[in-house]
N, C-alpha and C. Protein backbone atom coordinates (compact mmCIF):
# COMPACT_ATOMS: atom_id res chain seq x y z
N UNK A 1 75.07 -81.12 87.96
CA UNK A 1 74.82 -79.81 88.51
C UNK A 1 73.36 -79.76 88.99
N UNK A 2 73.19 -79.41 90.11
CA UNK A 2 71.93 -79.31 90.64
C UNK A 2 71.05 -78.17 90.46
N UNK A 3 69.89 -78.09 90.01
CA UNK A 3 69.32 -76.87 89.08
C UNK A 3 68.59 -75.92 90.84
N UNK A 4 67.86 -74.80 90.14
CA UNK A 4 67.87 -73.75 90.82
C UNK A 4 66.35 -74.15 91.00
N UNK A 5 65.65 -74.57 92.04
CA UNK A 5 64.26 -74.27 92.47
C UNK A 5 63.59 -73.15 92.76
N UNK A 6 63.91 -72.22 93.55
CA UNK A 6 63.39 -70.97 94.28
C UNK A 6 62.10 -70.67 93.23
N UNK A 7 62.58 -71.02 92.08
CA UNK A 7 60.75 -70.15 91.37
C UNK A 7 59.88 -71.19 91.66
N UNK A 8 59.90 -72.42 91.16
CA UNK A 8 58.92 -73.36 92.03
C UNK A 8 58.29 -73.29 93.27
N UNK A 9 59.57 -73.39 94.24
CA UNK A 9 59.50 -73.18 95.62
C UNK A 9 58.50 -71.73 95.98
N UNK A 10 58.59 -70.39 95.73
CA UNK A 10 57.96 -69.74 96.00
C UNK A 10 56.81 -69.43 95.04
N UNK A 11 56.33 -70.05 94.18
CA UNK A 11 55.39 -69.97 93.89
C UNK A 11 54.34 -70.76 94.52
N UNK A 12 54.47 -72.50 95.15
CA UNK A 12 54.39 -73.30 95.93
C UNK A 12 53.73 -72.04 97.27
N UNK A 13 54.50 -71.98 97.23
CA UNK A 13 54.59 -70.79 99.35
C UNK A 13 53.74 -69.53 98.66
N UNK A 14 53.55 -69.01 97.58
CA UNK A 14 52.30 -67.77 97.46
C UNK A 14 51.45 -68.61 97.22
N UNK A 15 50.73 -69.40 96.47
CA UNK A 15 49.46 -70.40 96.20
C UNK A 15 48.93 -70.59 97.93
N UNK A 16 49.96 -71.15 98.47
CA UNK A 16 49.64 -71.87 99.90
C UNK A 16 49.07 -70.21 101.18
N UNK A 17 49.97 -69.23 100.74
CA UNK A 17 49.66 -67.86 101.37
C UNK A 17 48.28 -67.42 101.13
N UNK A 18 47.56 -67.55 99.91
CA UNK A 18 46.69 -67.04 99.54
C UNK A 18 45.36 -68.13 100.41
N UNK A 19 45.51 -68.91 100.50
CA UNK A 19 44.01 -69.99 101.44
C UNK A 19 44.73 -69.88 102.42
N UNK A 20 44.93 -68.92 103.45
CA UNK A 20 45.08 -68.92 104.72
C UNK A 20 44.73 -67.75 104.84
N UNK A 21 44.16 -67.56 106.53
CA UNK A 21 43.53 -66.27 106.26
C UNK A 21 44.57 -65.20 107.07
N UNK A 22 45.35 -66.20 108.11
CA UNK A 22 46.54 -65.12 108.53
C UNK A 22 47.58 -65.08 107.97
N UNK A 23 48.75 -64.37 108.54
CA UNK A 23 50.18 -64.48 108.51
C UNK A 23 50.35 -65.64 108.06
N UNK A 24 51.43 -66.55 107.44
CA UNK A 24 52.26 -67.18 107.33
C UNK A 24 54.08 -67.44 107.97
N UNK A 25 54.24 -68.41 109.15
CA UNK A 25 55.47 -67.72 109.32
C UNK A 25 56.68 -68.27 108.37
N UNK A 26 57.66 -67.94 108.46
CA UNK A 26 59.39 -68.45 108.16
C UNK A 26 59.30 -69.94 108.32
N UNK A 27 58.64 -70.18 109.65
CA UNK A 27 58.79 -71.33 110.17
C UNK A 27 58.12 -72.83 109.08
N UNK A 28 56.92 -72.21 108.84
CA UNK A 28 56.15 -72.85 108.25
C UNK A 28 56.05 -72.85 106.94
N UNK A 29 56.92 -72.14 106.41
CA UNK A 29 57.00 -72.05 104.66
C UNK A 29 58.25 -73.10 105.06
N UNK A 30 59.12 -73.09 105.54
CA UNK A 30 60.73 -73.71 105.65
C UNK A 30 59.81 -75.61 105.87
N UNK A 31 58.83 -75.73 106.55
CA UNK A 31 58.46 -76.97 106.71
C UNK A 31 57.17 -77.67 105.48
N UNK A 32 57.08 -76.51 105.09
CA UNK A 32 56.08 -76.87 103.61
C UNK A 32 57.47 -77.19 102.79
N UNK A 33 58.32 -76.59 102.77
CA UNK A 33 59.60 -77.15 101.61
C UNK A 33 60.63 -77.50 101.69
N UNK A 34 60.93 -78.28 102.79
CA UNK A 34 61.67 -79.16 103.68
C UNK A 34 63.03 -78.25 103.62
N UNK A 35 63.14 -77.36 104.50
CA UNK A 35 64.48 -75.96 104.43
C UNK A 35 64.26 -75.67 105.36
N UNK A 36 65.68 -74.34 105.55
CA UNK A 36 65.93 -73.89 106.56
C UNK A 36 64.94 -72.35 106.64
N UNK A 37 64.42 -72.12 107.93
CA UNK A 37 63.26 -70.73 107.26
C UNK A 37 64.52 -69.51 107.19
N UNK A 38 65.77 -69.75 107.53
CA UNK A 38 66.73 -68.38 106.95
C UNK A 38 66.52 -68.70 104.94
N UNK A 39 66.88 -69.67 104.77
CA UNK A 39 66.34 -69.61 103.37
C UNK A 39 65.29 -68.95 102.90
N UNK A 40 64.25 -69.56 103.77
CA UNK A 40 62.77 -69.31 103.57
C UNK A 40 62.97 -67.75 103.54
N UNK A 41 63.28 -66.71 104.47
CA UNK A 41 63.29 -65.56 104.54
C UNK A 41 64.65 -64.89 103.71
N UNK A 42 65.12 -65.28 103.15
CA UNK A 42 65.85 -64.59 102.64
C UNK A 42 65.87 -64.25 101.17
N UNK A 43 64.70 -65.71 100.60
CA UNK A 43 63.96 -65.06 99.26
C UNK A 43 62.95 -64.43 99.33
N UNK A 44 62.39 -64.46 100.40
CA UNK A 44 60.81 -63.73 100.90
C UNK A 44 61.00 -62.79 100.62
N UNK A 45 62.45 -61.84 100.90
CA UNK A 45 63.00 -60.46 101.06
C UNK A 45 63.10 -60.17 99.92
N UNK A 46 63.25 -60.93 98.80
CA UNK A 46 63.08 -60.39 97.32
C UNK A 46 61.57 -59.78 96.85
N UNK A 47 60.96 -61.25 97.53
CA UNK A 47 59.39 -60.78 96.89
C UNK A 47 58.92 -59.47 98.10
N UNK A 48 59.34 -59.36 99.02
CA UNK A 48 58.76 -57.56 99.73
C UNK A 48 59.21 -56.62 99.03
N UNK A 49 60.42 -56.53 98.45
CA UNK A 49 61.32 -55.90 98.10
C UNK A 49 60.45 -55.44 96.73
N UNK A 50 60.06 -56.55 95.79
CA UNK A 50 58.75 -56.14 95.13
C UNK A 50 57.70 -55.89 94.87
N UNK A 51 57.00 -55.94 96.79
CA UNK A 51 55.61 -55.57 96.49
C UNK A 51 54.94 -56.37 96.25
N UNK A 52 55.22 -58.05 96.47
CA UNK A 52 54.05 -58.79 96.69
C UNK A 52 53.76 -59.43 97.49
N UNK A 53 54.61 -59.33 98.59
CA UNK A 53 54.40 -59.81 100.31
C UNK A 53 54.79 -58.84 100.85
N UNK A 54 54.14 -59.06 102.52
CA UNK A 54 54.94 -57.93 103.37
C UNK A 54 55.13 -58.83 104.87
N UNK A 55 55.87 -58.58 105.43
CA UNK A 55 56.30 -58.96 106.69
C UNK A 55 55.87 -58.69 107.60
N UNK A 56 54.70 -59.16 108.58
CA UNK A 56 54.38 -58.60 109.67
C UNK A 56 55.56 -59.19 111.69
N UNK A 57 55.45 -58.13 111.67
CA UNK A 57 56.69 -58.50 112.78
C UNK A 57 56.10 -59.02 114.45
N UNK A 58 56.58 -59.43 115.01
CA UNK A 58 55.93 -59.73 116.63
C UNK A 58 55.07 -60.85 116.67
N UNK A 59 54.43 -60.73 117.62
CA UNK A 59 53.70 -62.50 118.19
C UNK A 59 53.08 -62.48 116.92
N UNK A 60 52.38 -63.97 116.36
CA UNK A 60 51.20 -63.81 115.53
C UNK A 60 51.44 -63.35 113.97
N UNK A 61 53.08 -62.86 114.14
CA UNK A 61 53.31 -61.95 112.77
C UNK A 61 53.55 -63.56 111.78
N UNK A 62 54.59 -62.72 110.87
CA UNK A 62 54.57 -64.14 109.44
C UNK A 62 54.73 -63.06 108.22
N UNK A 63 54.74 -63.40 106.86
CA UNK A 63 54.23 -62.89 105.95
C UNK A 63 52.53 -63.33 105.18
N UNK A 64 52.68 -62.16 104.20
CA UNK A 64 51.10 -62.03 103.89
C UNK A 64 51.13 -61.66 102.56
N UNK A 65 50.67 -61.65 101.37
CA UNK A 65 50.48 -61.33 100.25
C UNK A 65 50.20 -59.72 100.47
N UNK A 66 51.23 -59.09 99.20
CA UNK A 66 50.39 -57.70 99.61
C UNK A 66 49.50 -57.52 98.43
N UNK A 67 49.41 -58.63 97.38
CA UNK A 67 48.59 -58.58 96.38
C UNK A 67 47.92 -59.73 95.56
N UNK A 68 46.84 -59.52 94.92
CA UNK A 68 46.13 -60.99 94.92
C UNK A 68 46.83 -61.51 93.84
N UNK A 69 46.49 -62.98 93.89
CA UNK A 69 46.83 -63.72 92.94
C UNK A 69 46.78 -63.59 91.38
N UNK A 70 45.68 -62.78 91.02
CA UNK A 70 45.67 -62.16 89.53
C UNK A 70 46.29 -61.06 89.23
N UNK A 71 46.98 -60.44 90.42
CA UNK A 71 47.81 -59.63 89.95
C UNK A 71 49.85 -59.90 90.09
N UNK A 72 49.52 -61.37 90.02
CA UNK A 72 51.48 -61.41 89.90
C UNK A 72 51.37 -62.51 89.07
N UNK A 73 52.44 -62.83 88.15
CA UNK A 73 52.70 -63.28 87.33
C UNK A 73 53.60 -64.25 87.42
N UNK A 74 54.17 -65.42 86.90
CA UNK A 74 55.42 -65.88 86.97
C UNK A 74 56.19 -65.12 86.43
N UNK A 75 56.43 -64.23 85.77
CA UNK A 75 57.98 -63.55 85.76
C UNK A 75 58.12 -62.75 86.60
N UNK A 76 57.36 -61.98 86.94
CA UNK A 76 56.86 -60.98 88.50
C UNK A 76 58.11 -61.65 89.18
N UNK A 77 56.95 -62.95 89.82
CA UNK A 77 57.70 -63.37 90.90
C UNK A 77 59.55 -64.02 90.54
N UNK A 78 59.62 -64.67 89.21
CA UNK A 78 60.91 -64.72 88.67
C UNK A 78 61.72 -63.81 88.46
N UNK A 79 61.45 -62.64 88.30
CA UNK A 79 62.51 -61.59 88.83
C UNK A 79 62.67 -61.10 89.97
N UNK A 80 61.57 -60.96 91.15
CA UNK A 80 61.86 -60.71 92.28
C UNK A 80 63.08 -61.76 93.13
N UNK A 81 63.16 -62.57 92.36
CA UNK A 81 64.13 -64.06 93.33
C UNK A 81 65.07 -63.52 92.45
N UNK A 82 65.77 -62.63 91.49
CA UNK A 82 66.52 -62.21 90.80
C UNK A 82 67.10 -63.44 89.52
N UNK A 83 65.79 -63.67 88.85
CA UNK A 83 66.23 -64.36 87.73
C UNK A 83 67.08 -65.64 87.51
N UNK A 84 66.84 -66.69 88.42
CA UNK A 84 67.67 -68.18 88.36
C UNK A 84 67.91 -67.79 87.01
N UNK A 85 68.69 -69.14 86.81
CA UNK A 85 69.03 -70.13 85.19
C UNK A 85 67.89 -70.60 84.95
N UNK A 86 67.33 -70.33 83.66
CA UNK A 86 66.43 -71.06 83.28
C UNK A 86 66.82 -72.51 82.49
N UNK A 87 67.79 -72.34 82.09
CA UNK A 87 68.30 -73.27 81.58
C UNK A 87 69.76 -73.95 82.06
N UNK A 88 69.94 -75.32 81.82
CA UNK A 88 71.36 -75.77 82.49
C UNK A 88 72.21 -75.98 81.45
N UNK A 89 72.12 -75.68 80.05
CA UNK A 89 72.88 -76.28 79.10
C UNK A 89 73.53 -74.64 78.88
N UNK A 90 75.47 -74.68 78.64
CA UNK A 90 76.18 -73.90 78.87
C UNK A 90 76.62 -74.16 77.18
N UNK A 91 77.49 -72.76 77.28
CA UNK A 91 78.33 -72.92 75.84
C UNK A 91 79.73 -73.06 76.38
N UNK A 92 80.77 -73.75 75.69
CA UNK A 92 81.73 -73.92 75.66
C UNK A 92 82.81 -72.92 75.38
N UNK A 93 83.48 -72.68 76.08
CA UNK A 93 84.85 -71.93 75.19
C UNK A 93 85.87 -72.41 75.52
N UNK A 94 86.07 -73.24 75.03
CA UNK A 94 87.57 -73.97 75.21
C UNK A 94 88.96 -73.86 74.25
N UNK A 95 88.42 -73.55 73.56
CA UNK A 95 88.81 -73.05 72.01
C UNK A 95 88.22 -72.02 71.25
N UNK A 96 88.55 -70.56 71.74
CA UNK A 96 87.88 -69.34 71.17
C UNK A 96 88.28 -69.48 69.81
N UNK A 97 89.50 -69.68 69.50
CA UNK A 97 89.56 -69.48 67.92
C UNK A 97 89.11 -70.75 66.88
N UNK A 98 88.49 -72.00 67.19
CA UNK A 98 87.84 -72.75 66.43
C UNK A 98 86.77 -72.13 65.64
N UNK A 99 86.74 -71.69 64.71
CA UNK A 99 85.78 -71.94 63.94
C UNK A 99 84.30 -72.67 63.91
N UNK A 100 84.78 -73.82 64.17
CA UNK A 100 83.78 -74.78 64.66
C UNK A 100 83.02 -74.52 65.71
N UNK A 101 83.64 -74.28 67.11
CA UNK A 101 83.36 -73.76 68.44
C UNK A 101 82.60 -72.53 68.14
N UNK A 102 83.01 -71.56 67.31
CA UNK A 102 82.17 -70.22 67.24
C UNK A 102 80.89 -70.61 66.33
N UNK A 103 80.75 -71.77 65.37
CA UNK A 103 79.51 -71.96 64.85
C UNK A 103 78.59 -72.32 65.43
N UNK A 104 78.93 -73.51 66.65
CA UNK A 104 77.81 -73.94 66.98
C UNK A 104 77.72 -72.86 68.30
N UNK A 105 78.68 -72.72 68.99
CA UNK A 105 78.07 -71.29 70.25
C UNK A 105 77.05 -70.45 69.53
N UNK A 106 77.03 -70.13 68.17
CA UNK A 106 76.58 -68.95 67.42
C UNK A 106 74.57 -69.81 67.62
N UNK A 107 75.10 -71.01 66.89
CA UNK A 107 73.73 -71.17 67.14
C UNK A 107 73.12 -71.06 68.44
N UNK A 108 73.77 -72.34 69.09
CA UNK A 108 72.98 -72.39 70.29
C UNK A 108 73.03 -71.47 71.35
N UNK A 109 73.67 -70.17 71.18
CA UNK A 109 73.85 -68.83 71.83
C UNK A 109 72.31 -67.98 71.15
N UNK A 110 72.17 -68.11 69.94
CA UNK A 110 70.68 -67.88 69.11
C UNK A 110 69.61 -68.76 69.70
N UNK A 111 69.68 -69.97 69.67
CA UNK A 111 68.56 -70.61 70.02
C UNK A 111 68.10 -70.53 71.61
N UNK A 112 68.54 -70.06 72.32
CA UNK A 112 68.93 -70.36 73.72
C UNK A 112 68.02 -68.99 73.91
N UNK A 113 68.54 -67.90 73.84
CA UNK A 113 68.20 -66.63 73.64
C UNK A 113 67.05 -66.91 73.50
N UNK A 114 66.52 -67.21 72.07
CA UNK A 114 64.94 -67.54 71.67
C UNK A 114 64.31 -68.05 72.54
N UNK A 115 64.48 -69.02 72.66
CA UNK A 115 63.61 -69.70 73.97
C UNK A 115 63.60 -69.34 75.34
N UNK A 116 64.56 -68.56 75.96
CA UNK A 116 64.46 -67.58 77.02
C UNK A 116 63.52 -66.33 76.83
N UNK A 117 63.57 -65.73 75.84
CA UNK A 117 62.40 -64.71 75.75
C UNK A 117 60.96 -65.50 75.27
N UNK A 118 60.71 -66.55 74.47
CA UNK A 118 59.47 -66.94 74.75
C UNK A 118 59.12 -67.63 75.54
N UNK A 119 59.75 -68.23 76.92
CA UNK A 119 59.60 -68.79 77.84
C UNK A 119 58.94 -67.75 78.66
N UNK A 120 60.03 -66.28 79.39
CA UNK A 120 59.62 -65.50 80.08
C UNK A 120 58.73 -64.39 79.27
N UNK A 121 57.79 -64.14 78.40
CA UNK A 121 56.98 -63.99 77.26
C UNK A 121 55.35 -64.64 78.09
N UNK A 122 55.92 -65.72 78.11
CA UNK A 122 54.54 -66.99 78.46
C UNK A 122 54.37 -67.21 79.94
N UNK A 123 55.58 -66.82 80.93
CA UNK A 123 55.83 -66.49 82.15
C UNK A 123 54.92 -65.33 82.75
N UNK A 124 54.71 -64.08 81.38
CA UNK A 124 54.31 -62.65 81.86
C UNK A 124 52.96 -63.21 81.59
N UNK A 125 52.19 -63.96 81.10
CA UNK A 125 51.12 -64.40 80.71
C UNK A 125 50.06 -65.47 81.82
N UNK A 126 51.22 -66.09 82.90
CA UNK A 126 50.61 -66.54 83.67
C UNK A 126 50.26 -66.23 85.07
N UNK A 127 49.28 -65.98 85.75
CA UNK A 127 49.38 -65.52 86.81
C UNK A 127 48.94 -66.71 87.54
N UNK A 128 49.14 -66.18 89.23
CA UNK A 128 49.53 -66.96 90.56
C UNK A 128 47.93 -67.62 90.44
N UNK A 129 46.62 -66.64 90.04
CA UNK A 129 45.45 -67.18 90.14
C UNK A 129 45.11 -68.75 89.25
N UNK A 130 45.84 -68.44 88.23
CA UNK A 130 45.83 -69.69 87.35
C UNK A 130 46.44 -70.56 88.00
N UNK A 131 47.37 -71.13 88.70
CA UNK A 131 47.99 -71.91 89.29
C UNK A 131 47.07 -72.57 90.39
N UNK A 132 46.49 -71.33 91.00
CA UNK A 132 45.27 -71.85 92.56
C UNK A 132 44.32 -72.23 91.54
N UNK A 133 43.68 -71.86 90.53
CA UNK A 133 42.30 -72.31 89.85
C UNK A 133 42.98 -73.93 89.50
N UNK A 134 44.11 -74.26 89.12
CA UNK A 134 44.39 -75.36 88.30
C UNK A 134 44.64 -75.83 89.61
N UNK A 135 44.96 -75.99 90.84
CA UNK A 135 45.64 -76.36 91.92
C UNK A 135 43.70 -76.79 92.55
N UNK A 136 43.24 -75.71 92.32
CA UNK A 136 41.51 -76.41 93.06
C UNK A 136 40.77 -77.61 92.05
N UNK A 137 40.76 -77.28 90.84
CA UNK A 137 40.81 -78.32 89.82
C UNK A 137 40.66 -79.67 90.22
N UNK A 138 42.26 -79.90 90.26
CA UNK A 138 43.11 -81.02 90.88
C UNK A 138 42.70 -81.61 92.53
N UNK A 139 42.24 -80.56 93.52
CA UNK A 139 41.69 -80.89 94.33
C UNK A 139 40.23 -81.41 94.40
N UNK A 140 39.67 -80.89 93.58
CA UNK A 140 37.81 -81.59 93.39
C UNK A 140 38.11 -83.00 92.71
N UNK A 141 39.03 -83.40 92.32
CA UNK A 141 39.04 -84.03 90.87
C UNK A 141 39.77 -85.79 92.29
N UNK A 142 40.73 -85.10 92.73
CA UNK A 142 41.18 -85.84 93.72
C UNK A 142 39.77 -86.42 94.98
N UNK A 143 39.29 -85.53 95.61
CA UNK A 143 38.20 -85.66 96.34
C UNK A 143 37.30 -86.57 95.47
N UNK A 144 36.83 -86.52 94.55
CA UNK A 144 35.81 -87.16 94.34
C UNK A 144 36.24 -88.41 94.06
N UNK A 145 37.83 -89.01 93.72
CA UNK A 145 38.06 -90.43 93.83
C UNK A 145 37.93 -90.71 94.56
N UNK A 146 38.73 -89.89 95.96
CA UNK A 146 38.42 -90.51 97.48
C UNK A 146 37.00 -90.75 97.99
N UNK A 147 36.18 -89.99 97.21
CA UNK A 147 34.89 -90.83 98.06
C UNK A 147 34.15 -91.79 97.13
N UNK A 148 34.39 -91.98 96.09
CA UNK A 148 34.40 -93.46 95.39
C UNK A 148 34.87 -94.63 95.88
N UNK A 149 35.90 -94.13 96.13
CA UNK A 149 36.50 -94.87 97.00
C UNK A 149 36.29 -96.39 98.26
């Protein structure tokens, strides 16, 4: 089963929105993440929908952050894409009346749970700025091999 990117993916495409000083179009988010820009725009429409991009229309248009990077979060933006799977491991019911089947669903229906709320917990904790600070980091850190080099 092939897992759900879009929170990657648009977190990727706000980091990259924020060091540009214009618009961003469809076109060019779809070629930063090798897609179609109807894709591209059709999760975009989640994040306007919440208030952290906006769409400018006509020549020159694109989208634009409508808010800075310290103010969105990864769950922010993980609920605006309406909440992927965070996880790929499923419970079984193949046998509702096993006994067995209802013990371990019981757990791992408990454990699963747990770790979904302290995942998106630690999600509300990170914002888009931390990602560009750790993302420039990584860029000084890169640069200065290359000119060792």
């Amino acid at each position: 089963m092939k897992g759900d990117n879009r929170l990657s993916r648009m977190l990727h495409v706000l980091v990259h929105m924020a060091q540009r000083e214009g618009p961003v179009t469809s076109e060019e988010m779809a070629q930063m993440l090798n897609t179609n820009p109807v894709v591209v725009r059709r999760t975009m429409a989640g994040l306007r929908e919440s208030g952290f991009v906006q769409a400018e229309r006509g020549h020159g248009g694109g989208w634009r952050l409508a808010r800075g990077l310290g103010d969105i979060t990864l769950l922010d933006v993980y609920r605006a894409i309406d909440e992927p799977p965070l996880f790929s491991l499923r419970i079984a019911e193949d046998t509702p009346g096993c006994l067995v089947e209802q013990a371990v669903n019981a757990a791992l229906d408990s454990e699963l749970s747990a770790a979904r709320e302290r995942l998106l917990r630690r999600f509300g904790e990170i914002t888009l700025a931390a990602l560009a600070g750790d993302f420039e980091r990584r860029w000084r850190a890169s640069s200065k091999r290359a000119t060792k080099a």
